[in-house]
PDB file of N, CA and C in Angstrom:
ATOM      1  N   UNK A   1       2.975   0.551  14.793  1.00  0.00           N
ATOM      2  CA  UNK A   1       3.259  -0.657  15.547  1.00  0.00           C
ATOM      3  C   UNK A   1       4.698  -0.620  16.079  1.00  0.00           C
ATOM      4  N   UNK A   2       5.301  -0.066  15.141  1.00  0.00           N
ATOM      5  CA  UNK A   2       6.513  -0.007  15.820  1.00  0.00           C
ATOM      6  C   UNK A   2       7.088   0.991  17.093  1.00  0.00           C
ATOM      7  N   UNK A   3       6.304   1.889  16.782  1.00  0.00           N
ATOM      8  CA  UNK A   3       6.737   2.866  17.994  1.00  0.00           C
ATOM      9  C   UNK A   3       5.970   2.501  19.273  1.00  0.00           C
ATOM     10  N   UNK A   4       4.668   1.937  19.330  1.00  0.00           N
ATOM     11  CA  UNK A   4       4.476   1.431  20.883  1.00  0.00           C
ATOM     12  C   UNK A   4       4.898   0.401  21.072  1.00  0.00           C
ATOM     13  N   UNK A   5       5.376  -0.299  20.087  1.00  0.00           N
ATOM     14  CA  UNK A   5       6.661  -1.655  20.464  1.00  0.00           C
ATOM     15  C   UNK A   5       7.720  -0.971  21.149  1.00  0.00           C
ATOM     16  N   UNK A   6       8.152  -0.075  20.863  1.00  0.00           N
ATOM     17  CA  UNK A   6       9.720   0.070  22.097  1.00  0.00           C
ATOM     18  C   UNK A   6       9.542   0.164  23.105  1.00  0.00           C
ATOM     19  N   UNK A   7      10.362  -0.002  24.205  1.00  0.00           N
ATOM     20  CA  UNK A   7      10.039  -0.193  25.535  1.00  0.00           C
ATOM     21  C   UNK A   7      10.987   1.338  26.555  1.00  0.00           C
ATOM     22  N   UNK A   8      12.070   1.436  25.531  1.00  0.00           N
ATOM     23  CA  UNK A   8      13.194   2.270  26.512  1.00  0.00           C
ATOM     24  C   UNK A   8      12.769   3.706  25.579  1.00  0.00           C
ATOM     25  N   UNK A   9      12.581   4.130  24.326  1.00  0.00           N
ATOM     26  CA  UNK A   9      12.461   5.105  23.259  1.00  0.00           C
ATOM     27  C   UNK A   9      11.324   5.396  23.708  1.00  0.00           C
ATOM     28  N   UNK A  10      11.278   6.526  24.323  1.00  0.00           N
ATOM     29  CA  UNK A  10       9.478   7.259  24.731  1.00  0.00           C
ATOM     30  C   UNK A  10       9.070   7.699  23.294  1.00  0.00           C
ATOM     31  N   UNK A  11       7.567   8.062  23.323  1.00  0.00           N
ATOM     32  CA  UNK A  11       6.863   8.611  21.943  1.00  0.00           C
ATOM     33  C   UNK A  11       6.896  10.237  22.101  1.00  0.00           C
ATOM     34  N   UNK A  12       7.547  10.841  21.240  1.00  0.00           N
ATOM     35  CA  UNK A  12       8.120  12.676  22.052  1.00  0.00           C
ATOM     36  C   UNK A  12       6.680  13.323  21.772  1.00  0.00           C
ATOM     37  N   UNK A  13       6.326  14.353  22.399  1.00  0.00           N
ATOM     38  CA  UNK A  13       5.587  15.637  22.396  1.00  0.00           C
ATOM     39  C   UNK A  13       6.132  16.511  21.872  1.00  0.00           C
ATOM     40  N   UNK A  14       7.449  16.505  22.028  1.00  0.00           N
ATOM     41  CA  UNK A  14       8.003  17.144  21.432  1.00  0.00           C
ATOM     42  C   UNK A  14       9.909  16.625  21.423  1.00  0.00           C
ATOM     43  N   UNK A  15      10.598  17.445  20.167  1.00  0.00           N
ATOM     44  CA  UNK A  15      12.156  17.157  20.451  1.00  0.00           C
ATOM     45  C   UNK A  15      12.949  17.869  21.740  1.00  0.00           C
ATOM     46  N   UNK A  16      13.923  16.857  21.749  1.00  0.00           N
ATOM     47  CA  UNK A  16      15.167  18.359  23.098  1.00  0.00           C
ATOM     48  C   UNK A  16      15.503  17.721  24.033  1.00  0.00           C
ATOM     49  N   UNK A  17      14.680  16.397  24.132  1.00  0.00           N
ATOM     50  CA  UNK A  17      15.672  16.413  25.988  1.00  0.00           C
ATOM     51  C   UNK A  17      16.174  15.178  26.116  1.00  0.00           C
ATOM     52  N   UNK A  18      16.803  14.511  27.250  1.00  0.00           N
ATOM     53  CA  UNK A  18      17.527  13.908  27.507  1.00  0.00           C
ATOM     54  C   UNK A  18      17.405  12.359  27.454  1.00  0.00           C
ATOM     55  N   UNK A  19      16.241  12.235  26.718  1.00  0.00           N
ATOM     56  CA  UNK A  19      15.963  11.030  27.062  1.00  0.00           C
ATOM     57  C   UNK A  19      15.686  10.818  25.405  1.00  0.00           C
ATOM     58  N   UNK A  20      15.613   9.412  24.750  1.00  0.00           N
ATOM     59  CA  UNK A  20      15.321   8.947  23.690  1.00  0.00           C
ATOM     60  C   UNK A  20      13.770   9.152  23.228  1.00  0.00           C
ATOM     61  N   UNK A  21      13.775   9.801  22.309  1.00  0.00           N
ATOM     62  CA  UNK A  21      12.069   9.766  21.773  1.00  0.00           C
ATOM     63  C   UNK A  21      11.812   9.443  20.383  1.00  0.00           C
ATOM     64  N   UNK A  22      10.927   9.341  20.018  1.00  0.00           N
ATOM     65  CA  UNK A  22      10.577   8.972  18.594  1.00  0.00           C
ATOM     66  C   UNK A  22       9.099   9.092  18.101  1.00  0.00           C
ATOM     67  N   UNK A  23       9.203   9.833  17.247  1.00  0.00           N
ATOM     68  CA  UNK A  23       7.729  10.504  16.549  1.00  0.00           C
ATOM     69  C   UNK A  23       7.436  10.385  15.188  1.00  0.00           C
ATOM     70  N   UNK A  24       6.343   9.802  14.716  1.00  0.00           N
ATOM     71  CA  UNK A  24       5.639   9.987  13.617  1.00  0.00           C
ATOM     72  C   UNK A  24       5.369  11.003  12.574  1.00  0.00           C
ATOM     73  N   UNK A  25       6.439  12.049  11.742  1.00  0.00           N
ATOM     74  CA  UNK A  25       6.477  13.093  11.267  1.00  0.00           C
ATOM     75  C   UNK A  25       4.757  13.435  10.434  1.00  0.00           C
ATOM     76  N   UNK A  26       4.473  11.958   9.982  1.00  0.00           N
ATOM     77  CA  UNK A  26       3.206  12.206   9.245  1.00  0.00           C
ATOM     78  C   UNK A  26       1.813  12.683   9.968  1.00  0.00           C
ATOM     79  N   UNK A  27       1.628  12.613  11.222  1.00  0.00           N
ATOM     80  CA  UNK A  27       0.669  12.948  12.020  1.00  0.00           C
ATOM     81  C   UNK A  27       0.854  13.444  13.100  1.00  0.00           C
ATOM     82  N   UNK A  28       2.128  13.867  13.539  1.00  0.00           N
ATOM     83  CA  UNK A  28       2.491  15.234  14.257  1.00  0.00           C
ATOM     84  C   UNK A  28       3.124  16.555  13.526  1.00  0.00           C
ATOM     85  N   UNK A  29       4.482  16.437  13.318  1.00  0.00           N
ATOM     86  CA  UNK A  29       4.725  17.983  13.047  1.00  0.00           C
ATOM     87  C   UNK A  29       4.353  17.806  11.655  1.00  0.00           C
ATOM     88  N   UNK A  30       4.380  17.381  10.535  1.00  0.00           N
ATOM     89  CA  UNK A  30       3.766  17.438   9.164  1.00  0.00           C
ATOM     90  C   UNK A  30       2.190  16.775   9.088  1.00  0.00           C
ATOM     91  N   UNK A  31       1.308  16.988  10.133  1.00  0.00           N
ATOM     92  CA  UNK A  31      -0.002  16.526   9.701  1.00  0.00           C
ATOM     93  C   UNK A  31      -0.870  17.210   9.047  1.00  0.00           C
ATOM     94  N   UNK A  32      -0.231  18.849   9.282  1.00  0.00           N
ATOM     95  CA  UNK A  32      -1.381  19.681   8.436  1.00  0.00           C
ATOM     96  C   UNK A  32      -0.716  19.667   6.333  1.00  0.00           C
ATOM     97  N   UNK A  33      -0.325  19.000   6.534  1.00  0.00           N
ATOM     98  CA  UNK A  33       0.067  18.604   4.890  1.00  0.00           C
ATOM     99  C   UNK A  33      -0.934  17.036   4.137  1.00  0.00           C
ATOM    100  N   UNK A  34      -1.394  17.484   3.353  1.00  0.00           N
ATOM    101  CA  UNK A  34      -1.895  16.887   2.767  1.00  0.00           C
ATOM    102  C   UNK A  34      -0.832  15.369   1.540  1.00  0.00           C
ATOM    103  N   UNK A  35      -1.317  14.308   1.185  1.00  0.00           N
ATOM    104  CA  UNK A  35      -0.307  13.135   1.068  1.00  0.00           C
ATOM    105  C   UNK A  35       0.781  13.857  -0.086  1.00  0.00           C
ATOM    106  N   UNK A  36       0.456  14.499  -0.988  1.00  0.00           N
ATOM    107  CA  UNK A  36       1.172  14.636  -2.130  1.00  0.00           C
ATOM    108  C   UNK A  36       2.425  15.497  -1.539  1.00  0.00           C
ATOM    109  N   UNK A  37       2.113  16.751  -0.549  1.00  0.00           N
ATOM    110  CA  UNK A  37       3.028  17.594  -0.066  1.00  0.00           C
ATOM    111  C   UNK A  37       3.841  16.559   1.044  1.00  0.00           C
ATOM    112  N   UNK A  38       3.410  15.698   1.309  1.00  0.00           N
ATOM    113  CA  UNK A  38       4.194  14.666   2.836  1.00  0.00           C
ATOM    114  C   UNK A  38       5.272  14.555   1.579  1.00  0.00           C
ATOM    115  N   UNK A  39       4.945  13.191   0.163  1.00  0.00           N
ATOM    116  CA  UNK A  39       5.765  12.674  -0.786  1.00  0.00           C
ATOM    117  C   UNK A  39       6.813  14.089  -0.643  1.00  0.00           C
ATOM    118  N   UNK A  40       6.588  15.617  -1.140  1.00  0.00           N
ATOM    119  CA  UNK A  40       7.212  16.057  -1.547  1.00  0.00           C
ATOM    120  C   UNK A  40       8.475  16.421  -0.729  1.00  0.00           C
ATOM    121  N   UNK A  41       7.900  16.587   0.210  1.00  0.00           N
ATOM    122  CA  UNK A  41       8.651  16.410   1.835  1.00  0.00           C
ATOM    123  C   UNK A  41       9.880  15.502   1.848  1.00  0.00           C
ATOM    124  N   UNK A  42       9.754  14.370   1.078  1.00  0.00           N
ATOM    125  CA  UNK A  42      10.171  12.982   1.593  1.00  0.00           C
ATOM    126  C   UNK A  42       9.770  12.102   2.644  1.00  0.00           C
ATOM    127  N   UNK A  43       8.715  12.739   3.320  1.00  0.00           N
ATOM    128  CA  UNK A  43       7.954  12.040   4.284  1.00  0.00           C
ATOM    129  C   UNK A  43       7.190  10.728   3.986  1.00  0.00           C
ATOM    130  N   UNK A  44       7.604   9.992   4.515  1.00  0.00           N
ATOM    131  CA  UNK A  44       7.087   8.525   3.628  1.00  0.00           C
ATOM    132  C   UNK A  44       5.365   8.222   5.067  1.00  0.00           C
ATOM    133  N   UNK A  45       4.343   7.337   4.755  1.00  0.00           N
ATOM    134  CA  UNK A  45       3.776   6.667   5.749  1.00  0.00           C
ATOM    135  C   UNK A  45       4.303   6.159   7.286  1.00  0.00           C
ATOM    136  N   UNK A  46       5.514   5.684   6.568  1.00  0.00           N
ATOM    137  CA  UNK A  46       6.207   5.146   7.294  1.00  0.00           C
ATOM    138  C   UNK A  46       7.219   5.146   8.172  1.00  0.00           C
ATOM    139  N   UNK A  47       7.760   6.352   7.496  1.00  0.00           N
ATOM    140  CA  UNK A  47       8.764   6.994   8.683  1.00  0.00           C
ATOM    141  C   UNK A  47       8.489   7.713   9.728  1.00  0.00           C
ATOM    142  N   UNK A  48       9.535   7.399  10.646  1.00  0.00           N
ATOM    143  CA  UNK A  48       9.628   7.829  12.348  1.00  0.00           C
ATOM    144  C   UNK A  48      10.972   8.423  12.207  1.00  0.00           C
ATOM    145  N   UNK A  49      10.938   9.503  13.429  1.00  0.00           N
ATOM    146  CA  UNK A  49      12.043  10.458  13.630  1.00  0.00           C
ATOM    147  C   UNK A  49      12.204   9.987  14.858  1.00  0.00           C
ATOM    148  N   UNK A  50      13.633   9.090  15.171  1.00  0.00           N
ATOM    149  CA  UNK A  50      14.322   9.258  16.645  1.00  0.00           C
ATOM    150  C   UNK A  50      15.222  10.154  16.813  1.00  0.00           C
ATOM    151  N   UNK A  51      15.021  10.746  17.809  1.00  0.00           N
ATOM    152  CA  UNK A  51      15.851  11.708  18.760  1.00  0.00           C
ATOM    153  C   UNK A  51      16.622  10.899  19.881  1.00  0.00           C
ATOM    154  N   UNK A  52      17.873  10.790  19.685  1.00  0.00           N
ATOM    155  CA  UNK A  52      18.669  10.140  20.475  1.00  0.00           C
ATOM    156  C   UNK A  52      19.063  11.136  21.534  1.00  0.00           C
ATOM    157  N   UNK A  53      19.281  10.082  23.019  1.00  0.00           N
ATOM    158  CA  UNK A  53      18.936  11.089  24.245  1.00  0.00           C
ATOM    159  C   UNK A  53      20.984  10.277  24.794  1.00  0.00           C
ATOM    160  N   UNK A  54      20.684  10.540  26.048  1.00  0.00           N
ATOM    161  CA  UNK A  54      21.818   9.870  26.621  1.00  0.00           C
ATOM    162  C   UNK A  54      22.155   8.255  27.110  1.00  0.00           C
ATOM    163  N   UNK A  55      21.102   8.043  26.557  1.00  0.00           N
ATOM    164  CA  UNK A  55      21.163   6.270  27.346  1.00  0.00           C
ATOM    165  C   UNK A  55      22.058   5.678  26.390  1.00  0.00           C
ATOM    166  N   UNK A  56      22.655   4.584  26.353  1.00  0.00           N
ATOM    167  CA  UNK A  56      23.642   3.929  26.561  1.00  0.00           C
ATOM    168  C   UNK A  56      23.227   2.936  24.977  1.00  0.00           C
ATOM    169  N   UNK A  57      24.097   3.293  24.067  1.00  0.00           N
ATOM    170  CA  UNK A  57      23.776   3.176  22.374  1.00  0.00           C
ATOM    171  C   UNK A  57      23.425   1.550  22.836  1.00  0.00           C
ATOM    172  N   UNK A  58      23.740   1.062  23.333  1.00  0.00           N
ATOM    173  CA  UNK A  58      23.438  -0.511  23.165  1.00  0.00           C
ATOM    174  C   UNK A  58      22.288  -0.964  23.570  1.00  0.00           C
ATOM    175  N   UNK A  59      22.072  -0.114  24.460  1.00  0.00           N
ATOM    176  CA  UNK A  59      20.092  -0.472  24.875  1.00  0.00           C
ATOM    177  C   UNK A  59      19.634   0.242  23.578  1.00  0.00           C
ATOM    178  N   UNK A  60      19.817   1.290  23.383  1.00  0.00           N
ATOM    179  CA  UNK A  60      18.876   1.726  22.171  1.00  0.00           C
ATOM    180  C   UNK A  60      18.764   1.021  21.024  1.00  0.00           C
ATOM    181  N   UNK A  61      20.085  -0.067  20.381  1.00  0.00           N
ATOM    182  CA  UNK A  61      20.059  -0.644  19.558  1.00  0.00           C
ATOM    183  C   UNK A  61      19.358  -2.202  19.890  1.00  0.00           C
ATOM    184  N   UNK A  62      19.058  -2.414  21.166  1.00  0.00           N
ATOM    185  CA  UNK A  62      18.447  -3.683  21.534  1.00  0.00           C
ATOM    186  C   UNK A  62      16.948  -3.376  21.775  1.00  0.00           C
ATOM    187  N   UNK A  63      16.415  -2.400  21.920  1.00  0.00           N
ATOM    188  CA  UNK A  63      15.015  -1.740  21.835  1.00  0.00           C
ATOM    189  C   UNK A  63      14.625  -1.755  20.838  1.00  0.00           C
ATOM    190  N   UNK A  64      14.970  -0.758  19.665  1.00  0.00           N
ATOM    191  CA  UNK A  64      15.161  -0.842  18.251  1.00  0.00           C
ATOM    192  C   UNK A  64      15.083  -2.227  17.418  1.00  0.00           C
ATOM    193  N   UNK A  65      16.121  -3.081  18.076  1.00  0.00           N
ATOM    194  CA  UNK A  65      15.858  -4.578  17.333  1.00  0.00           C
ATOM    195  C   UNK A  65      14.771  -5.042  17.605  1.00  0.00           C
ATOM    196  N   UNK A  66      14.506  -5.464  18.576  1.00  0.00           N
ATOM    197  CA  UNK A  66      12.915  -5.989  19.634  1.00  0.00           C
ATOM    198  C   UNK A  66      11.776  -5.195  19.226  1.00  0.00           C
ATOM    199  N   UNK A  67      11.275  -4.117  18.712  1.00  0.00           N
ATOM    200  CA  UNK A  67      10.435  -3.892  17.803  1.00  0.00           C
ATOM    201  C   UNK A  67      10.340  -3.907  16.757  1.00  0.00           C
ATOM    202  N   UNK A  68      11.555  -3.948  16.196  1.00  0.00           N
ATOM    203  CA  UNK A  68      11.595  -3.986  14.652  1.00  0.00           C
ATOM    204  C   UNK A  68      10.991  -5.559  14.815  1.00  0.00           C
ATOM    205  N   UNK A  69      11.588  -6.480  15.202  1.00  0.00           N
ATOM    206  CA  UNK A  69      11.552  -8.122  15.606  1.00  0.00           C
ATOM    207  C   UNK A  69      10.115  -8.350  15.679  1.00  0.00           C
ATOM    208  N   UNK A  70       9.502  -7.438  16.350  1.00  0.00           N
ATOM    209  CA  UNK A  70       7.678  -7.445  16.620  1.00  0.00           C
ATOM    210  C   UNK A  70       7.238  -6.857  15.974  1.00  0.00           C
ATOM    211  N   UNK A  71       7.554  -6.063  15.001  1.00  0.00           N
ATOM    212  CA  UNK A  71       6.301  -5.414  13.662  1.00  0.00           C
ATOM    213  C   UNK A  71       6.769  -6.705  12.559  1.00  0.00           C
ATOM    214  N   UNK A  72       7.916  -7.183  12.153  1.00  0.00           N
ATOM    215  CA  UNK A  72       7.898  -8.371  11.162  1.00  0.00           C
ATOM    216  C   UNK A  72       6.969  -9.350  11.477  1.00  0.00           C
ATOM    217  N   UNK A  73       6.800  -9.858  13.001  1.00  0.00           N
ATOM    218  CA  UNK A  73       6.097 -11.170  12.981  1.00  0.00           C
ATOM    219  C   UNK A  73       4.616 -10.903  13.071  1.00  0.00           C
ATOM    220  N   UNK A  74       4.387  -9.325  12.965  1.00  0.00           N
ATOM    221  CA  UNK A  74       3.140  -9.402  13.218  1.00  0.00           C
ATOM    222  C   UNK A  74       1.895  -8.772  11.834  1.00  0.00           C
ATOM    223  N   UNK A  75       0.934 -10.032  11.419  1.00  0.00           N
ATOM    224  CA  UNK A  75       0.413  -9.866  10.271  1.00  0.00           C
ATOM    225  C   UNK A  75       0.197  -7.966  10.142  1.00  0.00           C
ATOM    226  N   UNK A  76       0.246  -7.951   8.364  1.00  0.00           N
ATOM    227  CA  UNK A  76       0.111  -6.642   8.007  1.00  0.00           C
ATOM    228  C   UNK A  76      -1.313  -6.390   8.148  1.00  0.00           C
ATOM    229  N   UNK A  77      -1.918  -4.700   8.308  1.00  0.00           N
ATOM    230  CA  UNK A  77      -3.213  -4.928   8.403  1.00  0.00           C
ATOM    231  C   UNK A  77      -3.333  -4.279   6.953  1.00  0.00           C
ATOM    232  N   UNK A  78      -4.477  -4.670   6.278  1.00  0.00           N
ATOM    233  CA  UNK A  78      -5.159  -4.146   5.069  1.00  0.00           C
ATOM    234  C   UNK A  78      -5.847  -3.517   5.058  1.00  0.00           C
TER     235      UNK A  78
END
């Protein structure tokens, strides 16, 4: 929820370029790991990897807020 909440942070294909991205380690580059090897990883469910690009730290931190802002208000699913 949170990563198609941002608006300026694209979702990467991959890392490297110039622009802000952010990816799901658990179901891209660590998906062929099974849950116990993710834990061992430190790979949580929940974590996302941003790759900071050149845009301007204050949009990124106002993108960042504004989804974070929209996964709190929005019920958890079970």
């Amino acid at each position: 929820a949170f990563m198609t909440g941002l608006r300026l942070i694209l979702n990467a294909g991959s890392l490297g370029g110039t622009e802000s991205t952010v990816m799901h380690p658990a179901t891209t580059s660590h998906r062929h790991l099974d849950a116990k090897a993710l834990r061992e990883a430190g790979i949580s469910p929940d974590m996302v990897r941003i790759a900071v690009g050149v845009e301007h730290p204050a949009d990124l931190w106002v993108d960042v807020e504004q989804s974070l802002d929209k996964v709190a208000r929005t019920p958890a699913m079970t």
